[in-house]
PDB file of N, CA and C in Angstrom:
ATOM      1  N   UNK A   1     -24.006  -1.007  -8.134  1.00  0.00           N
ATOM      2  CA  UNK A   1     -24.122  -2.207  -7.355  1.00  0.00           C
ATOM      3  C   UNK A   1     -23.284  -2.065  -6.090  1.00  0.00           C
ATOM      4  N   UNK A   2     -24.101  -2.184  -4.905  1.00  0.00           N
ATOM      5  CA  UNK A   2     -23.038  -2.280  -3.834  1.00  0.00           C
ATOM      6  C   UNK A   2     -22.356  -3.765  -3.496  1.00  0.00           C
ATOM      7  N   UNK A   3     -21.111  -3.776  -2.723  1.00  0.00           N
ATOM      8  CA  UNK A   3     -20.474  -5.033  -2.705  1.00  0.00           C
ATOM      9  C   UNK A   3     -20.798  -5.083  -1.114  1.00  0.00           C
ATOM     10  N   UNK A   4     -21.137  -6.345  -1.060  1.00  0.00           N
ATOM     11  CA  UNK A   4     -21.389  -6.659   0.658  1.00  0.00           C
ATOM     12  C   UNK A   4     -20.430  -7.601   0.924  1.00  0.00           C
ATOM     13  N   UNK A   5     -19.691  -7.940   2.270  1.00  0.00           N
ATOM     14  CA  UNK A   5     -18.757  -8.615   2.637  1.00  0.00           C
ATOM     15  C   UNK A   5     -19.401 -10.057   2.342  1.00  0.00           C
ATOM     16  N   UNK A   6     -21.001 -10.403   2.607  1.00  0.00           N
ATOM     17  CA  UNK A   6     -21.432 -11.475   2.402  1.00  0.00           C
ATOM     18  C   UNK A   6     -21.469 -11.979   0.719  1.00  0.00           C
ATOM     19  N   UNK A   7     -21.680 -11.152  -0.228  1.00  0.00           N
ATOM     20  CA  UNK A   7     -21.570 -11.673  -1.588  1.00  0.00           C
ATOM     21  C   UNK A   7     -19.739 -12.117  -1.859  1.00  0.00           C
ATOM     22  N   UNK A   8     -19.223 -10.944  -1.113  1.00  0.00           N
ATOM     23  CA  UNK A   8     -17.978 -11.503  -1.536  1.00  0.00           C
ATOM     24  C   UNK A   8     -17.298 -12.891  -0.500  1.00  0.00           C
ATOM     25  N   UNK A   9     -17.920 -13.304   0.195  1.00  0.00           N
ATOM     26  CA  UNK A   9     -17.575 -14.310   0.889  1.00  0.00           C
ATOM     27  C   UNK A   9     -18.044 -15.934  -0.009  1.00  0.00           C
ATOM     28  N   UNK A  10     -19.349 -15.586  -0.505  1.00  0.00           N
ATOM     29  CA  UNK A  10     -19.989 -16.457  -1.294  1.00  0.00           C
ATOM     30  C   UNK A  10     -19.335 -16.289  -2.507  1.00  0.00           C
ATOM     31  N   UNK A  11     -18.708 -15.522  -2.947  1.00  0.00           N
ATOM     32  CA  UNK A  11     -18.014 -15.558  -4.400  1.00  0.00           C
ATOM     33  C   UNK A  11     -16.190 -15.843  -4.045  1.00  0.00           C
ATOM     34  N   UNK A  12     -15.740 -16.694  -2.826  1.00  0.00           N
ATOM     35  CA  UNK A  12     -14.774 -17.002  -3.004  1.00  0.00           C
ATOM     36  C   UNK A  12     -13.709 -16.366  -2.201  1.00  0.00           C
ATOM     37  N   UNK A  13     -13.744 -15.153  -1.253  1.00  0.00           N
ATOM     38  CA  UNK A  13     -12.978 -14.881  -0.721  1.00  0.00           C
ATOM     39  C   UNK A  13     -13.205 -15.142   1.159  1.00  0.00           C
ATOM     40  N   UNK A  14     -11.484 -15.134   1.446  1.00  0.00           N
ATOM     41  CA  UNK A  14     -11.992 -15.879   2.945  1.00  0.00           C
ATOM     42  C   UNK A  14     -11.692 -14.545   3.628  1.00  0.00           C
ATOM     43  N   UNK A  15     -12.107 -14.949   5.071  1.00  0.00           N
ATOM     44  CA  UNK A  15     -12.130 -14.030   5.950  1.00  0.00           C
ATOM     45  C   UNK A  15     -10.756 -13.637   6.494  1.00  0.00           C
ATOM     46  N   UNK A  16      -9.903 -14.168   6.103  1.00  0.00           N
ATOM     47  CA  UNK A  16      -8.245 -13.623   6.226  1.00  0.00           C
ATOM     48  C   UNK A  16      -8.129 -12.303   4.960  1.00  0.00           C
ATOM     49  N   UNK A  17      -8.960 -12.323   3.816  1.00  0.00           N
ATOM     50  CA  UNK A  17      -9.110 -11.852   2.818  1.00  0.00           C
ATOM     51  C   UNK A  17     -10.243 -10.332   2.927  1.00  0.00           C
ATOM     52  N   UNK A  18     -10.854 -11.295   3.985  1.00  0.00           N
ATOM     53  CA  UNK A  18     -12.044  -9.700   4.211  1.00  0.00           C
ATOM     54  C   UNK A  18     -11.197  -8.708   5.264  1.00  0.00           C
ATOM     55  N   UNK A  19     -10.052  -9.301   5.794  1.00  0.00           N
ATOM     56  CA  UNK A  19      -9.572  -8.523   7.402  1.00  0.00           C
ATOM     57  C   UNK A  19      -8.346  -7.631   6.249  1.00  0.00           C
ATOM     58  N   UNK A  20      -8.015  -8.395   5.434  1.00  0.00           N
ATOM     59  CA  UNK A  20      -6.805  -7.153   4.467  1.00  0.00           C
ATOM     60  C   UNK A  20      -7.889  -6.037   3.705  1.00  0.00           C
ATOM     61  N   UNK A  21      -8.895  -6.401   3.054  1.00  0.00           N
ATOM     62  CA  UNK A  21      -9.543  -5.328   2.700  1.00  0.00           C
ATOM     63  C   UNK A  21      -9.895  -4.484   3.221  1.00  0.00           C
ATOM     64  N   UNK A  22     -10.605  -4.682   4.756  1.00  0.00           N
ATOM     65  CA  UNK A  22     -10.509  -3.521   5.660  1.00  0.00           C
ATOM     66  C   UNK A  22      -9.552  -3.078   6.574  1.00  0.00           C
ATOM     67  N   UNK A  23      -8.678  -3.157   5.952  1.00  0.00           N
ATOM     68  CA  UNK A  23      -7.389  -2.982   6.241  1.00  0.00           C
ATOM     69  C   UNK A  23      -7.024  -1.454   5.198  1.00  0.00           C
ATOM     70  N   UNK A  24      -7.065  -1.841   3.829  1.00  0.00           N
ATOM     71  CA  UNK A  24      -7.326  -0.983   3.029  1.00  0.00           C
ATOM     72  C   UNK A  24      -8.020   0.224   2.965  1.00  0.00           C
ATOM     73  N   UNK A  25      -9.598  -0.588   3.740  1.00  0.00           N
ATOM     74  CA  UNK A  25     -10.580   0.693   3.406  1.00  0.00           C
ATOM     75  C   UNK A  25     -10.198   1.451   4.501  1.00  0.00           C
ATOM     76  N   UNK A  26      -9.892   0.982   5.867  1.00  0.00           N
ATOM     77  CA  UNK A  26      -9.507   2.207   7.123  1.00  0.00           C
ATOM     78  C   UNK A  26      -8.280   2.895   7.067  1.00  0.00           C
ATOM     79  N   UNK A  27      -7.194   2.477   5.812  1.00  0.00           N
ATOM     80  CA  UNK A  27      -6.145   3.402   5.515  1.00  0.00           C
ATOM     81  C   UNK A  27      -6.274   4.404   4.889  1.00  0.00           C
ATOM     82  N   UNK A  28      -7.172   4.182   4.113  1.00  0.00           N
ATOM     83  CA  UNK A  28      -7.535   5.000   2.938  1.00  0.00           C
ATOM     84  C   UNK A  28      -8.841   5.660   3.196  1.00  0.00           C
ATOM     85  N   UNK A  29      -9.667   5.213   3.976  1.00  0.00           N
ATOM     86  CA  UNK A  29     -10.903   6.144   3.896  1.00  0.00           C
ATOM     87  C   UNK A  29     -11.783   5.343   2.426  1.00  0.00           C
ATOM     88  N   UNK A  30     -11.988   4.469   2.125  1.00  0.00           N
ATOM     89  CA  UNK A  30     -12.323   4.465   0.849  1.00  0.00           C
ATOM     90  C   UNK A  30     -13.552   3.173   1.113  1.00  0.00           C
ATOM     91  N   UNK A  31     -14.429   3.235   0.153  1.00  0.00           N
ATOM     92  CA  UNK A  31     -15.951   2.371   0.597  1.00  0.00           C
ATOM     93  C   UNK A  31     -15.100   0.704  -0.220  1.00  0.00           C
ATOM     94  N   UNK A  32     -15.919  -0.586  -0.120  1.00  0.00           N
ATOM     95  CA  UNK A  32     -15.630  -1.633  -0.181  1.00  0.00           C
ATOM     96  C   UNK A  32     -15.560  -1.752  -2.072  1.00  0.00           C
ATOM     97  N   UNK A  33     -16.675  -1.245  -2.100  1.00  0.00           N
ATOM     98  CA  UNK A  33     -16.907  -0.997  -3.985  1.00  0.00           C
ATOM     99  C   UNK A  33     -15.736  -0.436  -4.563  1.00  0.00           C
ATOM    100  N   UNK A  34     -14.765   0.496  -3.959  1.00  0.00           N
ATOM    101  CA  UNK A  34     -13.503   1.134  -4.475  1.00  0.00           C
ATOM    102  C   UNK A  34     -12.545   0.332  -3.959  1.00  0.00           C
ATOM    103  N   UNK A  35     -12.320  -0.368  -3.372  1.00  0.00           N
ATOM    104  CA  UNK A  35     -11.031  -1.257  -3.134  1.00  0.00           C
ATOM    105  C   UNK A  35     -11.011  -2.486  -4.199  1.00  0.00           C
ATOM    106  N   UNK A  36     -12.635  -3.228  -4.333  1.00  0.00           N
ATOM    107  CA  UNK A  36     -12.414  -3.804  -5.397  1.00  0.00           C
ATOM    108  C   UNK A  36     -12.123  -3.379  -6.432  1.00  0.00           C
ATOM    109  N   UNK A  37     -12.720  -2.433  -6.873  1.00  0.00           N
ATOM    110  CA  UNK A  37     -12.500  -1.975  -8.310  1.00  0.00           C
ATOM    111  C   UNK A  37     -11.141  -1.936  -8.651  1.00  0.00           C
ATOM    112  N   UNK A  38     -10.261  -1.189  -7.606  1.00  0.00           N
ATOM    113  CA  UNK A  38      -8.524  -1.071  -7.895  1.00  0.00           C
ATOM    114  C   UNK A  38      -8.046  -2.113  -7.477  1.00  0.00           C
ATOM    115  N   UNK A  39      -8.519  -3.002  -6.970  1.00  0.00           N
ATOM    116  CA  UNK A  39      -7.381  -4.419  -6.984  1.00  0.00           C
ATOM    117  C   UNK A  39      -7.710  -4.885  -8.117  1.00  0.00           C
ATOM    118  N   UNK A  40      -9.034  -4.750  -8.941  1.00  0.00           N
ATOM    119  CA  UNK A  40      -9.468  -5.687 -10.391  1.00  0.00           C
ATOM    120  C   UNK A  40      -8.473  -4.805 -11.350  1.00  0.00           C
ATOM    121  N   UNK A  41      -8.395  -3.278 -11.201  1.00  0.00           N
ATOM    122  CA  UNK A  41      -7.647  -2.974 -11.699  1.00  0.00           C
ATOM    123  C   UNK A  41      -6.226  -3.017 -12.264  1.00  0.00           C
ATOM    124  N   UNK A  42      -5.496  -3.318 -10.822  1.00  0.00           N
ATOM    125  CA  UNK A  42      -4.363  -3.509 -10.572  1.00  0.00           C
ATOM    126  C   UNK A  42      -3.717  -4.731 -10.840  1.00  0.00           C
ATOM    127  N   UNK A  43      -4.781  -6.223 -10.838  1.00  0.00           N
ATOM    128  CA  UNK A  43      -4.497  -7.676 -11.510  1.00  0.00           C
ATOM    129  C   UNK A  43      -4.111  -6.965 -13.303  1.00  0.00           C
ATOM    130  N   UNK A  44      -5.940  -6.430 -13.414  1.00  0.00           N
ATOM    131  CA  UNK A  44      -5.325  -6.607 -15.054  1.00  0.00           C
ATOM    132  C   UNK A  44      -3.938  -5.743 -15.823  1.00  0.00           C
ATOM    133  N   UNK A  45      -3.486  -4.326 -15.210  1.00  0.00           N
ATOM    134  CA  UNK A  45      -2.028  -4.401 -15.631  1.00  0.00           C
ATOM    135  C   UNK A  45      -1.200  -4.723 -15.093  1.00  0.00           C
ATOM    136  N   UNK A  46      -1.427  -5.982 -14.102  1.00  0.00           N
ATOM    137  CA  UNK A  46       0.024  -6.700 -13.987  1.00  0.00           C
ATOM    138  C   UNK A  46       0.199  -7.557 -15.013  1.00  0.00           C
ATOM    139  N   UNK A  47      -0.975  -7.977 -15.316  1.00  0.00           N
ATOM    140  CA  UNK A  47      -1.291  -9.371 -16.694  1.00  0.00           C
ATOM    141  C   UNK A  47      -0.926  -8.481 -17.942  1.00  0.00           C
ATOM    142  N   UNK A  48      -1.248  -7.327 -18.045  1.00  0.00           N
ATOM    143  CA  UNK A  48      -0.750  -6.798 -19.679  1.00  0.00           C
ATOM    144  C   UNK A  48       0.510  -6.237 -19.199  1.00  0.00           C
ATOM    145  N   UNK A  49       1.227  -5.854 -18.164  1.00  0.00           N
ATOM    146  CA  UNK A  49       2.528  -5.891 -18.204  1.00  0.00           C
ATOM    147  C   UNK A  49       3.313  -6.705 -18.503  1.00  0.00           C
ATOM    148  N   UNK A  50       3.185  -8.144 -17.888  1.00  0.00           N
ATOM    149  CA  UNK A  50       3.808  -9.482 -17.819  1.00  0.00           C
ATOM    150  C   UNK A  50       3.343  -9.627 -18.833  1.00  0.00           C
ATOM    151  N   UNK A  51       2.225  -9.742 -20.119  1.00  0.00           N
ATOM    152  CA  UNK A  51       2.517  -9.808 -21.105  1.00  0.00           C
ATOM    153  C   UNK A  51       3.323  -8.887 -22.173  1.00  0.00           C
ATOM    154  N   UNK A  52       3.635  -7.661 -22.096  1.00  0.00           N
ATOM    155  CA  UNK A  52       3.928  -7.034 -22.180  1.00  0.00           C
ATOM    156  C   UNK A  52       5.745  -7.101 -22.594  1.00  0.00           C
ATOM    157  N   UNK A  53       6.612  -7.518 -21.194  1.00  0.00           N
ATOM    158  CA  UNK A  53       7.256  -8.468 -20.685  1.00  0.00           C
ATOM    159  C   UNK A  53       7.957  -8.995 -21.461  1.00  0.00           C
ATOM    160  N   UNK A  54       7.110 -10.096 -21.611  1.00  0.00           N
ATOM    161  CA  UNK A  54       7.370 -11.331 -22.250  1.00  0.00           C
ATOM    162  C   UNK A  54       7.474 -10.954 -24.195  1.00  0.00           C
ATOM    163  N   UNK A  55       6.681 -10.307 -24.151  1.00  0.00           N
ATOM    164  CA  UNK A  55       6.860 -10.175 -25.668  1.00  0.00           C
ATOM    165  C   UNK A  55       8.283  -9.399 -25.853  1.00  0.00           C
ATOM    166  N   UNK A  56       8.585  -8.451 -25.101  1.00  0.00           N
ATOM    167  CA  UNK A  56      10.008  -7.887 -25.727  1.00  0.00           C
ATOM    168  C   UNK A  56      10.917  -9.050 -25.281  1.00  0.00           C
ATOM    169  N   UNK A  57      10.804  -9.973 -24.157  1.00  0.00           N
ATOM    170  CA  UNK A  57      11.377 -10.805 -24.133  1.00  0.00           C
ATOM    171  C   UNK A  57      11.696 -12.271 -25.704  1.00  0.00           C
ATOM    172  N   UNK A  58      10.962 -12.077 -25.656  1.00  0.00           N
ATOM    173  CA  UNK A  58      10.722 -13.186 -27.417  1.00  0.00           C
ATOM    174  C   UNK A  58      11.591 -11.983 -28.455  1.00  0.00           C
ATOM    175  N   UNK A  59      11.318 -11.386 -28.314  1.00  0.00           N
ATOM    176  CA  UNK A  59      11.753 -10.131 -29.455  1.00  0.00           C
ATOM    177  C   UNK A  59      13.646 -10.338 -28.979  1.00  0.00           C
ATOM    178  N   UNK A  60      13.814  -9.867 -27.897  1.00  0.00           N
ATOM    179  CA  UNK A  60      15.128 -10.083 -27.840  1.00  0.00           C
ATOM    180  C   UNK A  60      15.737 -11.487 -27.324  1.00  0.00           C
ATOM    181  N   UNK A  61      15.230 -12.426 -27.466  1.00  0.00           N
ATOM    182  CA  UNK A  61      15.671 -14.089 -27.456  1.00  0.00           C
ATOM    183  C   UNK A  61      15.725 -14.275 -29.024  1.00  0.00           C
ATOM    184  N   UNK A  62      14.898 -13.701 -30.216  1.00  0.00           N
ATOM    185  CA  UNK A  62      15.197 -13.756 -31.479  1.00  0.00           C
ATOM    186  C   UNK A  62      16.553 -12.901 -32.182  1.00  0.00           C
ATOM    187  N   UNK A  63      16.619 -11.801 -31.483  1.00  0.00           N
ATOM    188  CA  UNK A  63      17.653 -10.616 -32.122  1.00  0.00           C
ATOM    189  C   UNK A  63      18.722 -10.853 -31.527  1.00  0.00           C
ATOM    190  N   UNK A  64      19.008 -11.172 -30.149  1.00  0.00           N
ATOM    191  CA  UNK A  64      19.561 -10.156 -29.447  1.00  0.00           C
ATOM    192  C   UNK A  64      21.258 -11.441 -29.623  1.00  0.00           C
ATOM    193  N   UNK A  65      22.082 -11.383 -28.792  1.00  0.00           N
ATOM    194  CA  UNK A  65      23.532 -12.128 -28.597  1.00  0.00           C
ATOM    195  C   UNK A  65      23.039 -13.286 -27.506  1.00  0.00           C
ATOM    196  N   UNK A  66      23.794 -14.196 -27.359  1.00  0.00           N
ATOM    197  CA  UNK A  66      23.828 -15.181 -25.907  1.00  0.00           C
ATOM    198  C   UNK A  66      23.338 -14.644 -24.787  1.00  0.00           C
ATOM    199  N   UNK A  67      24.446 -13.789 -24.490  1.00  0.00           N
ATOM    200  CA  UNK A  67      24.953 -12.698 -23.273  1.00  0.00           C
ATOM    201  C   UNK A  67      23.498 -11.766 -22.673  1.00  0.00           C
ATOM    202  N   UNK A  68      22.949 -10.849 -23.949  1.00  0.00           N
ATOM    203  CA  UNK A  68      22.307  -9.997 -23.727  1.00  0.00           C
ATOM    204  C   UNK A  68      20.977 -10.522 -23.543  1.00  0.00           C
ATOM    205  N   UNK A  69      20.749 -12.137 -24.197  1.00  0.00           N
ATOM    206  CA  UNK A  69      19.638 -12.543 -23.641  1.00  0.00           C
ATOM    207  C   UNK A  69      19.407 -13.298 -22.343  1.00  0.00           C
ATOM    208  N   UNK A  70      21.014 -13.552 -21.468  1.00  0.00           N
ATOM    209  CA  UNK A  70      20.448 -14.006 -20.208  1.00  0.00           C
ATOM    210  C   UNK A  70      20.606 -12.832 -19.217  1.00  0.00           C
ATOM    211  N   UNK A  71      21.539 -11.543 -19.297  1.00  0.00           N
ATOM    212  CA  UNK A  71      20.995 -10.409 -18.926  1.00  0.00           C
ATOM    213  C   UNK A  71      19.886 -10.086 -19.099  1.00  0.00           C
ATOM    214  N   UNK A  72      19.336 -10.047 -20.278  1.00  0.00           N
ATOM    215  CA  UNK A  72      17.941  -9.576 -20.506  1.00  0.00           C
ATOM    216  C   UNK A  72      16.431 -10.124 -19.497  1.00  0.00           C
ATOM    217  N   UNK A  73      16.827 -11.801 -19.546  1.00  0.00           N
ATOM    218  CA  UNK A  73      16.288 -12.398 -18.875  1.00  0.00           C
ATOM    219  C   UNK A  73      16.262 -12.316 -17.697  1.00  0.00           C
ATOM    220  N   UNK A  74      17.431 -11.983 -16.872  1.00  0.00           N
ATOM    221  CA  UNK A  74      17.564 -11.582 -15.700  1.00  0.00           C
ATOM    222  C   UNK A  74      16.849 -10.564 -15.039  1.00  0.00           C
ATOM    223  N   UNK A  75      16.453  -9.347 -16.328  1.00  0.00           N
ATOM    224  CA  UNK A  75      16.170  -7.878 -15.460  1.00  0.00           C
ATOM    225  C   UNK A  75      14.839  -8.052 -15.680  1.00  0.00           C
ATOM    226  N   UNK A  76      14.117  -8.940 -16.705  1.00  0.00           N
ATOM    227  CA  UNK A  76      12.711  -9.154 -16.821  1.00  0.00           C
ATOM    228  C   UNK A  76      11.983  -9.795 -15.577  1.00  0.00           C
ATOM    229  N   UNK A  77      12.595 -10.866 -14.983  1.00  0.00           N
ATOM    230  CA  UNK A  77      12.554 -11.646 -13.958  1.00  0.00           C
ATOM    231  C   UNK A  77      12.317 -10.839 -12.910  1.00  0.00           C
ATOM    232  N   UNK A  78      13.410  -9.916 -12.394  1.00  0.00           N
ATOM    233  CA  UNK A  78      13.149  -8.724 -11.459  1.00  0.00           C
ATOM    234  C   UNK A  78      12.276  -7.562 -11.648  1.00  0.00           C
ATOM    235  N   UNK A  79      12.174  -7.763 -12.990  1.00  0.00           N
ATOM    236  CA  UNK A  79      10.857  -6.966 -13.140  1.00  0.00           C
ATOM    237  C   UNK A  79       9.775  -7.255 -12.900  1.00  0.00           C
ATOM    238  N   UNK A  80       9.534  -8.469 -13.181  1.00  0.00           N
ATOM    239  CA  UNK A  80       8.318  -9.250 -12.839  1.00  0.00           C
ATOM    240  C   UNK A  80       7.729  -9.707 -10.952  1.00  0.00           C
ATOM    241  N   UNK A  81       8.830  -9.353 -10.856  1.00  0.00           N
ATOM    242  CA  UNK A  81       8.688 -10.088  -9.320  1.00  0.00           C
ATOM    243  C   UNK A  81       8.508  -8.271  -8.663  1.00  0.00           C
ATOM    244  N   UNK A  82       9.069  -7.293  -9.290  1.00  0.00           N
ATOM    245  CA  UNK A  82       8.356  -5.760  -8.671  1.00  0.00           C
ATOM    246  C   UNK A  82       6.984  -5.553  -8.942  1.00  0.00           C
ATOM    247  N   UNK A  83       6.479  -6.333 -10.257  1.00  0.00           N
ATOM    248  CA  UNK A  83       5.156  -5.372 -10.626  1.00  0.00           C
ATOM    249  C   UNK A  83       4.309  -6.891 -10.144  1.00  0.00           C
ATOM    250  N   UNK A  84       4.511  -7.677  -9.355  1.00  0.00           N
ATOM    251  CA  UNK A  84       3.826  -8.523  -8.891  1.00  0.00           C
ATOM    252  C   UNK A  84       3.984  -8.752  -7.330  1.00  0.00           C
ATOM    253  N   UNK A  85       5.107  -7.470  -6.897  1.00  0.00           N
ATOM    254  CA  UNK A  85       5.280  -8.022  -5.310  1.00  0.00           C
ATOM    255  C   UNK A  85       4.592  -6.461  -4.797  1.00  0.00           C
ATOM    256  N   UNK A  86       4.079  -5.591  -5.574  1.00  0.00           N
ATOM    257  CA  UNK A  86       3.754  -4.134  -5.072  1.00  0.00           C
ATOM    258  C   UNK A  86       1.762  -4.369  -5.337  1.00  0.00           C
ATOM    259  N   UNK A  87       1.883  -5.423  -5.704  1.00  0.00           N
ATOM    260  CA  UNK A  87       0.097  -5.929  -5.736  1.00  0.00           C
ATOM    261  C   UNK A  87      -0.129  -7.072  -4.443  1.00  0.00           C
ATOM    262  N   UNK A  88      -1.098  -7.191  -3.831  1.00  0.00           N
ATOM    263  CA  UNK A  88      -1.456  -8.752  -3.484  1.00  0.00           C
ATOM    264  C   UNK A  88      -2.162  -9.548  -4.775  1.00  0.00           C
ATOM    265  N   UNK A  89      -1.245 -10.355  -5.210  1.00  0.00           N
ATOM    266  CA  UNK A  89      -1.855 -11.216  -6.007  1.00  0.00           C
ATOM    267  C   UNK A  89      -2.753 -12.289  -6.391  1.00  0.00           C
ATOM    268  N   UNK A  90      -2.811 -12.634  -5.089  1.00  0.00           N
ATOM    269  CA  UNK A  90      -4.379 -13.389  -4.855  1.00  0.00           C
ATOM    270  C   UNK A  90      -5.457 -12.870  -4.786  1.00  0.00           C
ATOM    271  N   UNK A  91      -5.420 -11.814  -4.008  1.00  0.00           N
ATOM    272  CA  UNK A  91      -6.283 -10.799  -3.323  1.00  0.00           C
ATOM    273  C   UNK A  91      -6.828 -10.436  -4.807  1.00  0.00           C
ATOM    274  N   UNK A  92      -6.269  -9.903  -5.618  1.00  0.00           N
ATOM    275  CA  UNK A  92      -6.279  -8.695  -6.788  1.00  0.00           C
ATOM    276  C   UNK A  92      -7.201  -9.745  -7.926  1.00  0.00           C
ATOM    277  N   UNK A  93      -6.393 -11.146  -8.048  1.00  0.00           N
ATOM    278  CA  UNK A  93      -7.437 -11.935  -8.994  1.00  0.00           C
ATOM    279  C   UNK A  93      -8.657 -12.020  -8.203  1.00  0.00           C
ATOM    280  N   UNK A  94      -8.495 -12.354  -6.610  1.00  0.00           N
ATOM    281  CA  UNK A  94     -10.331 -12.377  -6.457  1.00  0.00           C
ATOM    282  C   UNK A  94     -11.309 -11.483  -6.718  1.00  0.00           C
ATOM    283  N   UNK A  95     -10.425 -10.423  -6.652  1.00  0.00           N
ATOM    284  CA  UNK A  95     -11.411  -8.907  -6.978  1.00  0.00           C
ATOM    285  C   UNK A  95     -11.644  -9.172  -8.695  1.00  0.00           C
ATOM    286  N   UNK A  96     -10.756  -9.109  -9.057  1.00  0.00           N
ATOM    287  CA  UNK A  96     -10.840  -9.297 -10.757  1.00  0.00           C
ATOM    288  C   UNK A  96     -12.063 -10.165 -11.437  1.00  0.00           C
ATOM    289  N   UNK A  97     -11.867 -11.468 -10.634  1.00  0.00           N
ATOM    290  CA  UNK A  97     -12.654 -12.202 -10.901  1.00  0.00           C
ATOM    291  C   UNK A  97     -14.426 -11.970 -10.677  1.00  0.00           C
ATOM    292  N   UNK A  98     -14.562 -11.487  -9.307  1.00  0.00           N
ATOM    293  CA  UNK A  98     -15.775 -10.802  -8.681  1.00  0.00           C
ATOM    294  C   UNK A  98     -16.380  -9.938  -9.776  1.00  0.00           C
ATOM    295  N   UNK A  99     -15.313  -8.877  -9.860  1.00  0.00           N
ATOM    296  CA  UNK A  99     -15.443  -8.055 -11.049  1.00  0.00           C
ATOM    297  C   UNK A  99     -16.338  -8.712 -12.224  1.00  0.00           C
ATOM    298  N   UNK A 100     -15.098  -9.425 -12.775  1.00  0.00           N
ATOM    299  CA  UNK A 100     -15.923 -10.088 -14.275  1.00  0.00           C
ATOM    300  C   UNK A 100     -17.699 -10.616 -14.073  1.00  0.00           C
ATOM    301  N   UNK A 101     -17.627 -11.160 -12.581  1.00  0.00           N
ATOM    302  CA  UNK A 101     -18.511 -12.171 -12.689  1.00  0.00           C
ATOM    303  C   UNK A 101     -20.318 -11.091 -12.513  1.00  0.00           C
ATOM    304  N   UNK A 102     -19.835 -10.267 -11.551  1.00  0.00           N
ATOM    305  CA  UNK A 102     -20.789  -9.036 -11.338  1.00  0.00           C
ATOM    306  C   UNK A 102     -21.111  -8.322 -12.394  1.00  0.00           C
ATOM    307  N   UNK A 103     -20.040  -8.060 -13.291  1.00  0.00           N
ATOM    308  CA  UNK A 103     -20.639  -7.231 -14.088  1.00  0.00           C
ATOM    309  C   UNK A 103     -20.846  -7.692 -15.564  1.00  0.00           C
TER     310      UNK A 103
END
């Protein structure tokens, strides 16, 4: 299936949104069909990271001391804000979403 700037305009993304993607594709050399694919990519392991995350987080809010769980909490937090500030996160669910809905 090819992706045309017009389906993806009709499925939700704006034209501030089409000027970063080709932004992408002229850095990279890469067609419109491959930028989505790795931003759909790139949403869903931020979502199984951050879940991911969160579960050792529960794990050590059950085990762990006072101390080691607001340290703990602390470095999760900064973790979360790396594996969500090295994506565009809007950008990445619209692709995701496109994704689901296309295929």
């Amino acid at each position: 299936m090819t992706i045309t700037e017009e389906k993806l305009l009709a499925s939700g993304f704006t034209s501030s949104d089409l000027q970063k993607l080709r932004k992408y594709i002229i850095k990279d050399t890469l067609s419109l069909d491959m930028v989505i694919s790795d931003l759909s990519r790139r949403f869903h392991s931020a979502i199984l990271l951050t879940i991911l995350l969160a579960a050792v987080y529960l794990i050590v809010f059950c085990i762990a001391s006072k101390e080691n769980v607001i340290s703990m909490g602390i470095a999760m937090l900064i973790g979360l804000f790396i594996i969500w500030f090295f994506q565009p996160p809007l950008l990445s669910y619209k692709a995701w979403k496109f994704k689901k809905k296309s295929c």
